[in-house]
PDB file of N, CA and C in Angstrom:
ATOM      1  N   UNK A   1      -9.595  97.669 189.062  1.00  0.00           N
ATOM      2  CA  UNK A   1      -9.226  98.993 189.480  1.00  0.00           C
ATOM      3  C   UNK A   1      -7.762  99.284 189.150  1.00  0.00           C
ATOM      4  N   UNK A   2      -7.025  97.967 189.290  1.00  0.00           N
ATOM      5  CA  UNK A   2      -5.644  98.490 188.758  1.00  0.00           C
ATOM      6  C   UNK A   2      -5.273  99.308 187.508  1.00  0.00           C
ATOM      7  N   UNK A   3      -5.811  98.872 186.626  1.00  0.00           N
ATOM      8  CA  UNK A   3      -6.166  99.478 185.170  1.00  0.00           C
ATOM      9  C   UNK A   3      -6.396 101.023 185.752  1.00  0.00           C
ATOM     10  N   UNK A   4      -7.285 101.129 185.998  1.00  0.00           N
ATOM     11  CA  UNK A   4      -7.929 102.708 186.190  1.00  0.00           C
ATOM     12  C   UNK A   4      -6.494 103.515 187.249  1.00  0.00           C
ATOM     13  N   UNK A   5      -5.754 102.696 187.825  1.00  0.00           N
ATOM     14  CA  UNK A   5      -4.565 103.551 188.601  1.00  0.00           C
ATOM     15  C   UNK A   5      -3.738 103.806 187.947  1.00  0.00           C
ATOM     16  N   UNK A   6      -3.570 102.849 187.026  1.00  0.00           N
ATOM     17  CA  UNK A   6      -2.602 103.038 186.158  1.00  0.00           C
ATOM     18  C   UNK A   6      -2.937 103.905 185.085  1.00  0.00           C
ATOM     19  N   UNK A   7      -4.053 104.029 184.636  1.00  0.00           N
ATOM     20  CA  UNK A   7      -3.936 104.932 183.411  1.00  0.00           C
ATOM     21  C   UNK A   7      -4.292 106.699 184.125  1.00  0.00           C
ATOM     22  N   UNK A   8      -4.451 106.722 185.459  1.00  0.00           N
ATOM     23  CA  UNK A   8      -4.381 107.851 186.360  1.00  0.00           C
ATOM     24  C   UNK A   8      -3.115 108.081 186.981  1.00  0.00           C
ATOM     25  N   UNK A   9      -2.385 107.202 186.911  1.00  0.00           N
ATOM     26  CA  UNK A   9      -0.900 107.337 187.458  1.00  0.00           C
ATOM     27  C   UNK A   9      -1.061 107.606 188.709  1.00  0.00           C
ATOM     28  N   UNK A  10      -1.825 106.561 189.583  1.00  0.00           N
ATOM     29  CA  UNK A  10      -2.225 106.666 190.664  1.00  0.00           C
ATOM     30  C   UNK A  10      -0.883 105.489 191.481  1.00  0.00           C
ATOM     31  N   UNK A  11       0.158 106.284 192.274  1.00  0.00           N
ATOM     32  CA  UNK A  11       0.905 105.315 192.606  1.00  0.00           C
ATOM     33  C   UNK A  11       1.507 105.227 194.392  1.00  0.00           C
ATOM     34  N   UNK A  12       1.534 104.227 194.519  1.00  0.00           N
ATOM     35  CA  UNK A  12       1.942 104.012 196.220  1.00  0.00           C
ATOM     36  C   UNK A  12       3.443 103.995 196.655  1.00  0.00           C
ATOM     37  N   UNK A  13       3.781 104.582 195.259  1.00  0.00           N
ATOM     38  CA  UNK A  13       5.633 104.490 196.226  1.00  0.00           C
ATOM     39  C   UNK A  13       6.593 105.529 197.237  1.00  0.00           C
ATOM     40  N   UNK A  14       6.834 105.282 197.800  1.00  0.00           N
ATOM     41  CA  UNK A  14       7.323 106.228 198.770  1.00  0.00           C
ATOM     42  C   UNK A  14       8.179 107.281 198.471  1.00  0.00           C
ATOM     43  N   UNK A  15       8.470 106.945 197.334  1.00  0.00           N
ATOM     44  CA  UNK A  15       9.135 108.304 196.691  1.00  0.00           C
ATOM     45  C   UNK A  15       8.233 109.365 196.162  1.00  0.00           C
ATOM     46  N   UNK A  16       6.642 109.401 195.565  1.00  0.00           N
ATOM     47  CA  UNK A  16       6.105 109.790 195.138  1.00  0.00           C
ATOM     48  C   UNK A  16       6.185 110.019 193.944  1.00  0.00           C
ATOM     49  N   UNK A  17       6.865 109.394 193.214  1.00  0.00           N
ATOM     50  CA  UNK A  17       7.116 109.593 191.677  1.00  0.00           C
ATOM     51  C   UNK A  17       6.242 109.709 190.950  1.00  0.00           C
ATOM     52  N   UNK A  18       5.188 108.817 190.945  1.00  0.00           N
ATOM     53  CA  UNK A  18       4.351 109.219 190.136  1.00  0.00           C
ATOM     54  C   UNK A  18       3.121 110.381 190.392  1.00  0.00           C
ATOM     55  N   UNK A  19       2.978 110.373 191.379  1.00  0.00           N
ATOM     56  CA  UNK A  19       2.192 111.832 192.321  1.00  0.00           C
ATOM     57  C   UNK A  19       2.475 112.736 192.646  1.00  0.00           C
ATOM     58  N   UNK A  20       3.889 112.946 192.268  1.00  0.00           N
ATOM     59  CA  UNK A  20       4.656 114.366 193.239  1.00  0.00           C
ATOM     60  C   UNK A  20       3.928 115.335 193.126  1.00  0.00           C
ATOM     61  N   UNK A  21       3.175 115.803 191.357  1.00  0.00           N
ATOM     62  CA  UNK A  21       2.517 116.988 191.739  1.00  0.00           C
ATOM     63  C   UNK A  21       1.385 117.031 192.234  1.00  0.00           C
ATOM     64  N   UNK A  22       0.413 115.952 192.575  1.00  0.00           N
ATOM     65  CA  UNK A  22      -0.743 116.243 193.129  1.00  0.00           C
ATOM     66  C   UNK A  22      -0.904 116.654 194.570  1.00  0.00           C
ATOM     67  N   UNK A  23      -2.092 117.054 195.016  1.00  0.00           N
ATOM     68  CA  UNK A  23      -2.109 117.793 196.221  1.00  0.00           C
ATOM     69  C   UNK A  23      -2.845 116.345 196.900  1.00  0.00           C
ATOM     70  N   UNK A  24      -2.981 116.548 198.225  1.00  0.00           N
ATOM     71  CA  UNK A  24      -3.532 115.447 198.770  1.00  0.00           C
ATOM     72  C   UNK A  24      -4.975 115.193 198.302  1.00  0.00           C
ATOM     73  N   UNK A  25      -6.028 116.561 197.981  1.00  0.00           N
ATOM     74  CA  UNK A  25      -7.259 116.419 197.223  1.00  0.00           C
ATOM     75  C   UNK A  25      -7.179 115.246 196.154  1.00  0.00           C
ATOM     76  N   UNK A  26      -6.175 115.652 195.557  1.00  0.00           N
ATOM     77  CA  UNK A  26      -6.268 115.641 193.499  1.00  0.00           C
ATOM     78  C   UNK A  26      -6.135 114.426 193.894  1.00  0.00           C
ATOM     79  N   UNK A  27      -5.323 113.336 194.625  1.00  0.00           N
ATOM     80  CA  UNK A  27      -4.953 112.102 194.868  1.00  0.00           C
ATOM     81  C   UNK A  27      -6.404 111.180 195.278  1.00  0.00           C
ATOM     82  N   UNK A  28      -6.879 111.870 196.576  1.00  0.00           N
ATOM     83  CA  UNK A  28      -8.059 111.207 196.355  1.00  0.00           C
ATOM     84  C   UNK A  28      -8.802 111.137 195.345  1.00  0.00           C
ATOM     85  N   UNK A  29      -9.409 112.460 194.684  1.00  0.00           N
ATOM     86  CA  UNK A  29     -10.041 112.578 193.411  1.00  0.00           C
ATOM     87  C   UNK A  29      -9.696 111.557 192.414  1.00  0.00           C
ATOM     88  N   UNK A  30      -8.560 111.389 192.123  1.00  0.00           N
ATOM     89  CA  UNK A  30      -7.920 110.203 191.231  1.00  0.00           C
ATOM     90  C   UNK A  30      -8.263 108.500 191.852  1.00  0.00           C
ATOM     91  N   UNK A  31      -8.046 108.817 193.178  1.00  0.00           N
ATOM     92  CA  UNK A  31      -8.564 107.331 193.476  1.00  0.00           C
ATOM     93  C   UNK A  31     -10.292 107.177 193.415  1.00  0.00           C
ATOM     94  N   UNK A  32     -10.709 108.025 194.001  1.00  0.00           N
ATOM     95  CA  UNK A  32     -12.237 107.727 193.599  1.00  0.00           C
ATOM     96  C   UNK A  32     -12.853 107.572 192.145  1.00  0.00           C
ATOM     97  N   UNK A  33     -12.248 108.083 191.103  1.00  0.00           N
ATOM     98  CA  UNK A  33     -12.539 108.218 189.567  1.00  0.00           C
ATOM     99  C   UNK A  33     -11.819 106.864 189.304  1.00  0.00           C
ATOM    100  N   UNK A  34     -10.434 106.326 189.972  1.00  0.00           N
ATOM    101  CA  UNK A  34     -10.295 104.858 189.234  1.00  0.00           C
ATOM    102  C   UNK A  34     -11.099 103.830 190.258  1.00  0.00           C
ATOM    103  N   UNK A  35     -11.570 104.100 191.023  1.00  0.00           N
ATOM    104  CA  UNK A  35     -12.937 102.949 191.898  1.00  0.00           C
ATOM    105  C   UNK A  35     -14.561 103.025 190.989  1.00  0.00           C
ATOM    106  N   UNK A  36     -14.691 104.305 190.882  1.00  0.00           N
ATOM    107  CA  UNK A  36     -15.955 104.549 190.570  1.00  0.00           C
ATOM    108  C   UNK A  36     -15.579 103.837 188.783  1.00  0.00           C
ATOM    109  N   UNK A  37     -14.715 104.210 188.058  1.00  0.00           N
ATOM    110  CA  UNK A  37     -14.406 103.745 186.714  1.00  0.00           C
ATOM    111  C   UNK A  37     -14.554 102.270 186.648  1.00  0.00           C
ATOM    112  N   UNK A  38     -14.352 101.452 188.120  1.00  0.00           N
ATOM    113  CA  UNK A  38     -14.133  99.886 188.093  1.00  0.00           C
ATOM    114  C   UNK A  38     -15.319  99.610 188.233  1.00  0.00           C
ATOM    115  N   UNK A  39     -15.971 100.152 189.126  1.00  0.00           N
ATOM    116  CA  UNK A  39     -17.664  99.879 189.567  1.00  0.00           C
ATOM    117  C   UNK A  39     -18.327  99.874 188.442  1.00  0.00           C
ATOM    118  N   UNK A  40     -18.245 100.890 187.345  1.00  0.00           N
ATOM    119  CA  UNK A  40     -18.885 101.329 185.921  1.00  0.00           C
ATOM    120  C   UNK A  40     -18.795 100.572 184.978  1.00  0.00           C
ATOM    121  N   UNK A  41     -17.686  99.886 184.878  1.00  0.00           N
ATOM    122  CA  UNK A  41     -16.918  98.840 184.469  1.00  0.00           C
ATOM    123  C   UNK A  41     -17.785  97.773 184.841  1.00  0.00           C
ATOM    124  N   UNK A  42     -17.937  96.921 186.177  1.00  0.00           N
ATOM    125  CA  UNK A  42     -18.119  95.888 186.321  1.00  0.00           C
ATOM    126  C   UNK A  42     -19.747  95.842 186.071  1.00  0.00           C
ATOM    127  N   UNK A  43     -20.182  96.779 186.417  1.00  0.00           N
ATOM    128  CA  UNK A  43     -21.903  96.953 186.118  1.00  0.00           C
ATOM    129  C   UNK A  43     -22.408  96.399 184.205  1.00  0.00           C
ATOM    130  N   UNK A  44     -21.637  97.601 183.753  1.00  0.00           N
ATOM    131  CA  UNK A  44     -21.451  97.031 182.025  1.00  0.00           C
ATOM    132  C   UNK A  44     -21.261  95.889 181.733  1.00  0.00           C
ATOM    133  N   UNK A  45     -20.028  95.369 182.875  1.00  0.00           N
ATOM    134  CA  UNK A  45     -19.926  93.822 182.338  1.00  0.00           C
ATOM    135  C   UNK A  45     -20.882  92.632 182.967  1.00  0.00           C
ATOM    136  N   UNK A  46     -21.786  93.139 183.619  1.00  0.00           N
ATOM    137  CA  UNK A  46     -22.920  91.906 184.410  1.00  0.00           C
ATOM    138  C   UNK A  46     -22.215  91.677 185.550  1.00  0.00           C
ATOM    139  N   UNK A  47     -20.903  92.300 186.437  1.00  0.00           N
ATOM    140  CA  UNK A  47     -19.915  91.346 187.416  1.00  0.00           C
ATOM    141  C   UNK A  47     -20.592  91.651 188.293  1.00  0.00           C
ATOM    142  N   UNK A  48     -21.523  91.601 189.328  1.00  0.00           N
ATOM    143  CA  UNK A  48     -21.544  91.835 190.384  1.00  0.00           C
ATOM    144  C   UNK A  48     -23.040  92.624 189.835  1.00  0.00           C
ATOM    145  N   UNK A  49     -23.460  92.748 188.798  1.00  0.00           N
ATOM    146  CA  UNK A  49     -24.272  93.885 188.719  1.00  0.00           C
ATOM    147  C   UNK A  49     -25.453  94.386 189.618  1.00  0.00           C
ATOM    148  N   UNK A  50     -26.334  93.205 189.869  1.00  0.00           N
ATOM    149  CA  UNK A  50     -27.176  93.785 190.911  1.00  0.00           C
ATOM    150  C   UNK A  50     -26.688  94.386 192.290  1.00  0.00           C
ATOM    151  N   UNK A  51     -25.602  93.763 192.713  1.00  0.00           N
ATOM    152  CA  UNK A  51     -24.893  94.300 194.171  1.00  0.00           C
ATOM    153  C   UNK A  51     -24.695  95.781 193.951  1.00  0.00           C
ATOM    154  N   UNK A  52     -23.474  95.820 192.705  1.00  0.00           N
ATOM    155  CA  UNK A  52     -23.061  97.517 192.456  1.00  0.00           C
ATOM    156  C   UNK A  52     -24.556  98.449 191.952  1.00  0.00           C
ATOM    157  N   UNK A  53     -25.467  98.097 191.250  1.00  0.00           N
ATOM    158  CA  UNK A  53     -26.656  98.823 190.874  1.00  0.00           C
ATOM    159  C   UNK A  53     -27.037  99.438 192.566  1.00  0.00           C
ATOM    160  N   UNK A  54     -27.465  98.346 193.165  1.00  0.00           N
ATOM    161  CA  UNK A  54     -28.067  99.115 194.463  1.00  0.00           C
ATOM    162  C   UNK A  54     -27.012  98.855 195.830  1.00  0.00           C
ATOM    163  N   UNK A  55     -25.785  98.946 195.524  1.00  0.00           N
ATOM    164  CA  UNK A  55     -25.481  99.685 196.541  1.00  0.00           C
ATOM    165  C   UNK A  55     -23.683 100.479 195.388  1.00  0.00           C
ATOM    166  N   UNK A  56     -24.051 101.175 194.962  1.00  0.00           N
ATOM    167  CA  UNK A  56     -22.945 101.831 194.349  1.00  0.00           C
ATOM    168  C   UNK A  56     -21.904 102.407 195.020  1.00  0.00           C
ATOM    169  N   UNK A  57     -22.480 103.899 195.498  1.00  0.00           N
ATOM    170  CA  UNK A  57     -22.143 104.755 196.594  1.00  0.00           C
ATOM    171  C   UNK A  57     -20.982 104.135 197.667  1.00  0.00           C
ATOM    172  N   UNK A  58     -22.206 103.061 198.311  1.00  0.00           N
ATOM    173  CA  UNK A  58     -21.077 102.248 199.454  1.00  0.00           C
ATOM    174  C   UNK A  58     -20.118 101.726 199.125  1.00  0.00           C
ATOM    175  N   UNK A  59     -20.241 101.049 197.742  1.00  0.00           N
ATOM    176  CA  UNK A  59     -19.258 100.035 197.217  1.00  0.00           C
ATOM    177  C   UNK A  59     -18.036 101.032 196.950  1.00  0.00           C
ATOM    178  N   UNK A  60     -18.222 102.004 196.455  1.00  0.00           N
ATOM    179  CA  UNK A  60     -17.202 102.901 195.997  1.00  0.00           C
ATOM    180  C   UNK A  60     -16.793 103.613 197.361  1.00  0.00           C
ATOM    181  N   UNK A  61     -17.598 104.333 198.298  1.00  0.00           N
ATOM    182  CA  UNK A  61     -16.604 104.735 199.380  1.00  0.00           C
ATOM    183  C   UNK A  61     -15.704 103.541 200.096  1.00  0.00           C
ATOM    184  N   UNK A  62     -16.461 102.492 200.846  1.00  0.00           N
ATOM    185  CA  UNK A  62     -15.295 101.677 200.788  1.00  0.00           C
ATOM    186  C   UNK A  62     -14.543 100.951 200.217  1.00  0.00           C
ATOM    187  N   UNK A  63     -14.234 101.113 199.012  1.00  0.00           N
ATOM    188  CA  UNK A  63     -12.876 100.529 198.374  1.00  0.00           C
ATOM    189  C   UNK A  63     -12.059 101.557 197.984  1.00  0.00           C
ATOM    190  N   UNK A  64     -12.443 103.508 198.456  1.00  0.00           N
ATOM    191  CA  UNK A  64     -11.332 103.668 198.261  1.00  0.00           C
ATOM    192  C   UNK A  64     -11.172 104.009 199.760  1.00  0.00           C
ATOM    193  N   UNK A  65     -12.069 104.207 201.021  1.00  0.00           N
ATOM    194  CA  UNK A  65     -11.572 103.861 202.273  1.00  0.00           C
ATOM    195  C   UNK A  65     -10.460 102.866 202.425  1.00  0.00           C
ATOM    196  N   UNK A  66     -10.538 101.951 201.630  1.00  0.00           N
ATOM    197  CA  UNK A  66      -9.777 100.246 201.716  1.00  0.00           C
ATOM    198  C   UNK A  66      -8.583 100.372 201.115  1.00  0.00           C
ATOM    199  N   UNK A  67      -8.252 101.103 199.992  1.00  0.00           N
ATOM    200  CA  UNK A  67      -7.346 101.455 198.968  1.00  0.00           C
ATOM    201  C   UNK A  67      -6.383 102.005 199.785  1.00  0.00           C
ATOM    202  N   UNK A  68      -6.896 103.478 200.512  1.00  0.00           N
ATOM    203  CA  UNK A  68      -6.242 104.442 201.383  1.00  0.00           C
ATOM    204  C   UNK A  68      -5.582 104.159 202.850  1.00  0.00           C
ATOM    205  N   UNK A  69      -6.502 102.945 203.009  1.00  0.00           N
ATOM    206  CA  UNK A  69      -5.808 102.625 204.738  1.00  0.00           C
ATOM    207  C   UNK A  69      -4.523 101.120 203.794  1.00  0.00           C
ATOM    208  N   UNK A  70      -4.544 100.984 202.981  1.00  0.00           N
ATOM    209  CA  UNK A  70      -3.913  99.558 202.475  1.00  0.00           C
ATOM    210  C   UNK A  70      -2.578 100.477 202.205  1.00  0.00           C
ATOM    211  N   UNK A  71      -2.679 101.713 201.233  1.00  0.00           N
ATOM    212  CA  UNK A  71      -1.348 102.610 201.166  1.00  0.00           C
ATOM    213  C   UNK A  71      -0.434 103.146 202.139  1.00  0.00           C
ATOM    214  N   UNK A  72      -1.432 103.556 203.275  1.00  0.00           N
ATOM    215  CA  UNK A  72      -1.065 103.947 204.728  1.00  0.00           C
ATOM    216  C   UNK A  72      -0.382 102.683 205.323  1.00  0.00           C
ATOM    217  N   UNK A  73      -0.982 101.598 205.443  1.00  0.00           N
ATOM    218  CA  UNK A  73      -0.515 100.530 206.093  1.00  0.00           C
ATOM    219  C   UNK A  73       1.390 100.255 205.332  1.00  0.00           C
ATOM    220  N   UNK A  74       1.023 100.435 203.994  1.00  0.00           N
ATOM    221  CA  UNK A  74       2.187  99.898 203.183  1.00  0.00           C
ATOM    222  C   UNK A  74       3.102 101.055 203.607  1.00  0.00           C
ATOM    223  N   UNK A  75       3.116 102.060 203.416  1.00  0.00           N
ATOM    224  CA  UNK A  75       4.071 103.262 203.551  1.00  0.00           C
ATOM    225  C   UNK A  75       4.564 102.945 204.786  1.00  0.00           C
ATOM    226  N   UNK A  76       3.776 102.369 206.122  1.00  0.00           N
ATOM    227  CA  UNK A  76       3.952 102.557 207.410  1.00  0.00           C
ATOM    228  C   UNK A  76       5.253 101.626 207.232  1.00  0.00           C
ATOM    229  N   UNK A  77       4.919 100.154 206.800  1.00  0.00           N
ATOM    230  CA  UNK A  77       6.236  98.792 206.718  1.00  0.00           C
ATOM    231  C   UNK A  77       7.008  99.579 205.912  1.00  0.00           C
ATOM    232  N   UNK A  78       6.790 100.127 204.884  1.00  0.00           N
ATOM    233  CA  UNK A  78       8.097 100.521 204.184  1.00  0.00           C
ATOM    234  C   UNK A  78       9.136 101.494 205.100  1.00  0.00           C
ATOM    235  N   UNK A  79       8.922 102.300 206.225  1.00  0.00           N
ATOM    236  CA  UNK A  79       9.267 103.279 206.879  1.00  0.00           C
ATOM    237  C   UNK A  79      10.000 102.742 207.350  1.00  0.00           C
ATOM    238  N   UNK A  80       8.831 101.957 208.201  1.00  0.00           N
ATOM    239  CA  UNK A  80       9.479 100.995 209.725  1.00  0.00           C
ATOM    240  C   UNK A  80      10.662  99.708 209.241  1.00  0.00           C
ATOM    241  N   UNK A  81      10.575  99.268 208.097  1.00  0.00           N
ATOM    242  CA  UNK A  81      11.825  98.636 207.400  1.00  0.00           C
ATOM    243  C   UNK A  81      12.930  99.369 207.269  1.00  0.00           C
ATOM    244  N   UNK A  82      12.767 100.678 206.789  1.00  0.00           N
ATOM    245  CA  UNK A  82      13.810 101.566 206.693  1.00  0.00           C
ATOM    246  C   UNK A  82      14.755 101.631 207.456  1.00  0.00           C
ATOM    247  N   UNK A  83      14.004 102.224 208.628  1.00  0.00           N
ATOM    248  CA  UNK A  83      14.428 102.416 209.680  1.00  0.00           C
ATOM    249  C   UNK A  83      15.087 101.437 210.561  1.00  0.00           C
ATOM    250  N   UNK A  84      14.349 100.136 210.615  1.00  0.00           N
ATOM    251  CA  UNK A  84      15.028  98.766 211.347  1.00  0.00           C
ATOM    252  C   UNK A  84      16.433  98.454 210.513  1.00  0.00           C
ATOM    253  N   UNK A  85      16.624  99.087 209.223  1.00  0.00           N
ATOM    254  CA  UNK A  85      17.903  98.418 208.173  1.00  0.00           C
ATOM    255  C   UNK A  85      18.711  99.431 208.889  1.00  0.00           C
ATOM    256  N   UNK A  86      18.547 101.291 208.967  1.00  0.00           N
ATOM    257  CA  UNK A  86      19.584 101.989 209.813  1.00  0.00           C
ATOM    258  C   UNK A  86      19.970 101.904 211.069  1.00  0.00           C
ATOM    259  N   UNK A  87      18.644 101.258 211.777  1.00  0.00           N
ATOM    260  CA  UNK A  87      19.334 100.945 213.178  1.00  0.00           C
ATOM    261  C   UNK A  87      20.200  99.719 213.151  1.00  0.00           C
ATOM    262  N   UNK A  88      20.060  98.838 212.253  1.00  0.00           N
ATOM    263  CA  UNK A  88      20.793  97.402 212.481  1.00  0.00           C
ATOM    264  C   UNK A  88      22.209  97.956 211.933  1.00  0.00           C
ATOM    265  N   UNK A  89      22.232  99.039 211.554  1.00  0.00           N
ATOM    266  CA  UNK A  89      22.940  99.241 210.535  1.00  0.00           C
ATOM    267  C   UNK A  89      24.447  99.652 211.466  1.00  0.00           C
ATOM    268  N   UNK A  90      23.502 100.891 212.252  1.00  0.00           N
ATOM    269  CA  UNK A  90      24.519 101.810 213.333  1.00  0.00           C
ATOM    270  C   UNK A  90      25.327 100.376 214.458  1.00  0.00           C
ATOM    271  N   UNK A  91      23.763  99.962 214.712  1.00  0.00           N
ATOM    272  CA  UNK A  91      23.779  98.997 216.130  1.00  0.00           C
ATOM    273  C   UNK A  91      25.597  98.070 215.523  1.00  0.00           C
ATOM    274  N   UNK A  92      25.680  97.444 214.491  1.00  0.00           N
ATOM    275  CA  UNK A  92      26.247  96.510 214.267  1.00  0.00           C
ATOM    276  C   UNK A  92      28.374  97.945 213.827  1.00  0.00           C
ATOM    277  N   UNK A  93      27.721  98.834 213.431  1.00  0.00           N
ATOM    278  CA  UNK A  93      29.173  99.731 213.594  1.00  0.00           C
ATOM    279  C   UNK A  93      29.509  99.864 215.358  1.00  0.00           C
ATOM    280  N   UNK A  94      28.217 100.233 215.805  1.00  0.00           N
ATOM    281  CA  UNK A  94      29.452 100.530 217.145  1.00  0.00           C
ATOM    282  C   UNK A  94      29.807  99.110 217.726  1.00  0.00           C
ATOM    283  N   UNK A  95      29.084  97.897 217.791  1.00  0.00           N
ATOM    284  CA  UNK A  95      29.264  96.485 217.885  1.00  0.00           C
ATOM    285  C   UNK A  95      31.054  96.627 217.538  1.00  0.00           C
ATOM    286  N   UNK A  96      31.274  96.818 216.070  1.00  0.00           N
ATOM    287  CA  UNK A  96      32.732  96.729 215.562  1.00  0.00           C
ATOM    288  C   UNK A  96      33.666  97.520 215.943  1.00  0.00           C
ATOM    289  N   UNK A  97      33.199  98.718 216.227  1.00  0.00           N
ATOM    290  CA  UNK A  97      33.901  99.406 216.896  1.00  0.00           C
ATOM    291  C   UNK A  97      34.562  99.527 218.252  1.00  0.00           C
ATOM    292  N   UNK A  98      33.662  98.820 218.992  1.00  0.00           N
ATOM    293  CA  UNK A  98      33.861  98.707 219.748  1.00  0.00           C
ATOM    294  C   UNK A  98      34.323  97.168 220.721  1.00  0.00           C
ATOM    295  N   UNK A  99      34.580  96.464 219.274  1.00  0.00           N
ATOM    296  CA  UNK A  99      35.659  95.148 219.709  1.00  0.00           C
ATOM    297  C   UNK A  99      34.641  94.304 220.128  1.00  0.00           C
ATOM    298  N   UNK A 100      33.327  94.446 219.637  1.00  0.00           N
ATOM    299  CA  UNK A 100      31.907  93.387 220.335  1.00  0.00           C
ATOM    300  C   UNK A 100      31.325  92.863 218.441  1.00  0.00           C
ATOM    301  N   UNK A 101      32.144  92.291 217.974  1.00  0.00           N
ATOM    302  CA  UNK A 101      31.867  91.495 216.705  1.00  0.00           C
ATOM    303  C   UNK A 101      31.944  90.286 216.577  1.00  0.00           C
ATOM    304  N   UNK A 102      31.960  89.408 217.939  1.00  0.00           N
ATOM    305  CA  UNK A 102      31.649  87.933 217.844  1.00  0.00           C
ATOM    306  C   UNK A 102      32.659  87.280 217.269  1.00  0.00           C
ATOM    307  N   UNK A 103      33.463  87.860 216.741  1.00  0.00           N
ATOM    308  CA  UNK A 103      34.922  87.171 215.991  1.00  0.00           C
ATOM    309  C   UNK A 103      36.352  86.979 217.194  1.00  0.00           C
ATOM    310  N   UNK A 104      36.009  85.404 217.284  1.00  0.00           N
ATOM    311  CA  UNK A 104      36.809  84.764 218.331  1.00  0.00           C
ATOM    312  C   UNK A 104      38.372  84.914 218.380  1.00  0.00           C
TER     313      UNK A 104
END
């Protein structure tokens, strides 16, 4: 599936660089066309084939259910990192500022 994100410019970074113009639709749309492209893929190639033949559908809603909560999850640490680097950030100025810097 990576293949298929990549040649959709399907990307998880928090800047949105590679998605800025899509709408939240078009994004899914793109992820389901590079799942369903992998499924199509692996069928052609014998990988899995009887599993994906009869159960396609499922296989493809949840992996991009799986895709979508894995981006969510990632965006969430990337935030919450953010945020723990500005609070350590402030926490440790007023620390200095205020003559509480551990320096004996």
């Amino acid at each position: 599936m990576r293949k298929y994100t990549k040649k959709l410019k399907i990307s998880n970074s928090s800047d949105g660089e590679s998605n800025s113009n899509t709408s939240d639709s078009d994004y899914m749309d793109n992820i389901t066309t590079a799942v369903t492209k992998a499924v199509d893929e692996c069928i052609a190639e014998y990988i899995l084939r009887d599993f994906f033949i009869t159960r396609r559908e499922e296989a493809i809603k949840v992996s991009v259910q799986e895709y979508t909560d894995e981006m969510f999850y990632s965006e969430l640490a990337s935030d919450s990192f953010d945020e723990g680097v500005q609070y350590t950030a402030e926490l440790f100025s007023w620390l200095f500022a205020n003559g509480r810097s551990g320096a004996a």
